[in-house]
Protein backbone atom coordinates (compact mmCIF):
# COMPACT_ATOMS: atom_id res chain seq x y z
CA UNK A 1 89.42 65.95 132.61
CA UNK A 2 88.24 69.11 131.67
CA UNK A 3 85.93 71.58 133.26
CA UNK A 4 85.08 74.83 132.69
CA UNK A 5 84.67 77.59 135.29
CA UNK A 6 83.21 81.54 134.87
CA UNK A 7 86.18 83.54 137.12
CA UNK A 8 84.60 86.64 136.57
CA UNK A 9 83.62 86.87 140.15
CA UNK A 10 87.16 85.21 141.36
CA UNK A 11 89.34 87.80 139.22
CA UNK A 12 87.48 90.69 140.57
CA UNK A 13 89.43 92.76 138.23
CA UNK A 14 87.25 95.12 135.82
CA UNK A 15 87.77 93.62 132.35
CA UNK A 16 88.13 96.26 129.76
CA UNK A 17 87.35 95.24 126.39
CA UNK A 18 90.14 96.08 124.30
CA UNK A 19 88.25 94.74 121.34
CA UNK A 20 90.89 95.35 118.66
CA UNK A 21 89.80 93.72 115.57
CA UNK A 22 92.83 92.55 113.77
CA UNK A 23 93.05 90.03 110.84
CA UNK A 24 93.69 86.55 112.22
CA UNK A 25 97.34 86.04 113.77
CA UNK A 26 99.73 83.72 111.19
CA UNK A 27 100.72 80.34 111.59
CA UNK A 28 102.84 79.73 114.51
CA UNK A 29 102.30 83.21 116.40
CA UNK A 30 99.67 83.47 119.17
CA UNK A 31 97.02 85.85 119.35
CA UNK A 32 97.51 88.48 121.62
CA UNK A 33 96.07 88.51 125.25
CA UNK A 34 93.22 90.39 125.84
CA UNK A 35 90.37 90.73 128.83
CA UNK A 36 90.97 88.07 131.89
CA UNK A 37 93.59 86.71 130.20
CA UNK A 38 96.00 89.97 129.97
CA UNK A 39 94.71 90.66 133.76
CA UNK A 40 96.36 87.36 135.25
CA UNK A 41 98.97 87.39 133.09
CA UNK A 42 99.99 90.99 134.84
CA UNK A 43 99.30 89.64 138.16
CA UNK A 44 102.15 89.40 140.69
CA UNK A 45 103.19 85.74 141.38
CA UNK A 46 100.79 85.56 144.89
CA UNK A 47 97.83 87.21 143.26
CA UNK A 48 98.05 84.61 140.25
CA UNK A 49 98.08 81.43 142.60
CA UNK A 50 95.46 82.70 144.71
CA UNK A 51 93.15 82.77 141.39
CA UNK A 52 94.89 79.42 139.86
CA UNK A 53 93.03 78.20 143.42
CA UNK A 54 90.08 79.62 142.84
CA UNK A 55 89.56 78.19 139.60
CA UNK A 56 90.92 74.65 140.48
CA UNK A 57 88.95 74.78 143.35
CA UNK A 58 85.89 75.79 141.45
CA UNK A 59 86.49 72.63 138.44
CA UNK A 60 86.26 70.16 141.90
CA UNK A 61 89.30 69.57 141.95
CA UNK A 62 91.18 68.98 144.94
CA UNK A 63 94.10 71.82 145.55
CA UNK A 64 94.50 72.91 149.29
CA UNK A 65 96.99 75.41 148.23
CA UNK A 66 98.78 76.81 144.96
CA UNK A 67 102.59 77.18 145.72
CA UNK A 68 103.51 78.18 142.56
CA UNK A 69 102.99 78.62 138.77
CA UNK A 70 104.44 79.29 135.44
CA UNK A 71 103.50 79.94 132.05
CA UNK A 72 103.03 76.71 129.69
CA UNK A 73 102.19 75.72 126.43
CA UNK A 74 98.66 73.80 127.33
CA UNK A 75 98.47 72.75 123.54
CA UNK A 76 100.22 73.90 120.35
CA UNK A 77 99.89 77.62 119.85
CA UNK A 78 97.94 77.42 123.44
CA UNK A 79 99.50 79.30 126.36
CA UNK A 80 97.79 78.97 129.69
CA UNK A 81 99.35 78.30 133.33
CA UNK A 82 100.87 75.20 134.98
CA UNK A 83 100.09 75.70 138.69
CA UNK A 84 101.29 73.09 141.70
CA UNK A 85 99.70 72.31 145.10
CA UNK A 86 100.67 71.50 147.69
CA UNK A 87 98.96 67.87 147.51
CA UNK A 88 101.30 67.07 144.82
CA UNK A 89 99.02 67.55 142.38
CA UNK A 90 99.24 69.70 139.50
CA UNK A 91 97.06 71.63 137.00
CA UNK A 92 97.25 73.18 133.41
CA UNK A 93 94.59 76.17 133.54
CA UNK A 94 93.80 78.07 130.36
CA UNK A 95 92.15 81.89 130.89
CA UNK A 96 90.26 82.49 128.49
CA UNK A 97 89.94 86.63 127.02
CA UNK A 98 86.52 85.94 129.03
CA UNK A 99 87.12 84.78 132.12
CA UNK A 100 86.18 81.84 131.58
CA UNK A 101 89.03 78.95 132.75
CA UNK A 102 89.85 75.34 131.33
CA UNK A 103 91.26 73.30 134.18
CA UNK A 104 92.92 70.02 133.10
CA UNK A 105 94.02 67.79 136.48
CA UNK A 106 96.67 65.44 136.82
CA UNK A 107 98.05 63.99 139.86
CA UNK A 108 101.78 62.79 140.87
């Protein structure tokens, strides 16, 4: 199930528009990272869970704690994060450049 979620107020990091306009990336390389998705990505390991939370959290889905993450391919040519709770569930999360997160939920 997906849900979408604004993180703008969770990240609570200023967003700086790098707007580089570039011509589209080629087959089988990803775009860069830009906006709320460069800021996570820079995060240190308990920042980054503590707004994987927030954003689960936020999609209604149940996560009483993130103990850890890791990058992952959430489709092809798609990198988000994989985070796990302590529930046993776990969670793909793509950030998007605008803060804005896709939360995909499965459970154990």
């Amino acid at each position: 199930m997906r849900k979408f979620l604004l993180l703008a107020g969770a990240l609570t990091l200023t967003a700086c528009g790098q707007g580089e306009d570039s011509a589209a990336p080629a087959a089988n390389q990803a775009a860069p990272e830009t906006g709320a998705t460069a800021q996570v990505a820079k995060l240190d390991e308990g920042q980054r869970n503590g707004v994987l939370e927030k954003a689960i959290r936020a999609a209604g889905e149940p996560c009483p704690a993130v103990t850890a993450s890791e990058r992952a391919e959430i489709s092809t040519g798609v990198m988000g994060w994989r985070a796990h709770c302590d529930d046993g569930t776990a969670h793909l999360i793509q950030i998007l450049s605008d803060g804005t997160a896709k939360v995909t939920s499965r459970t154990h």
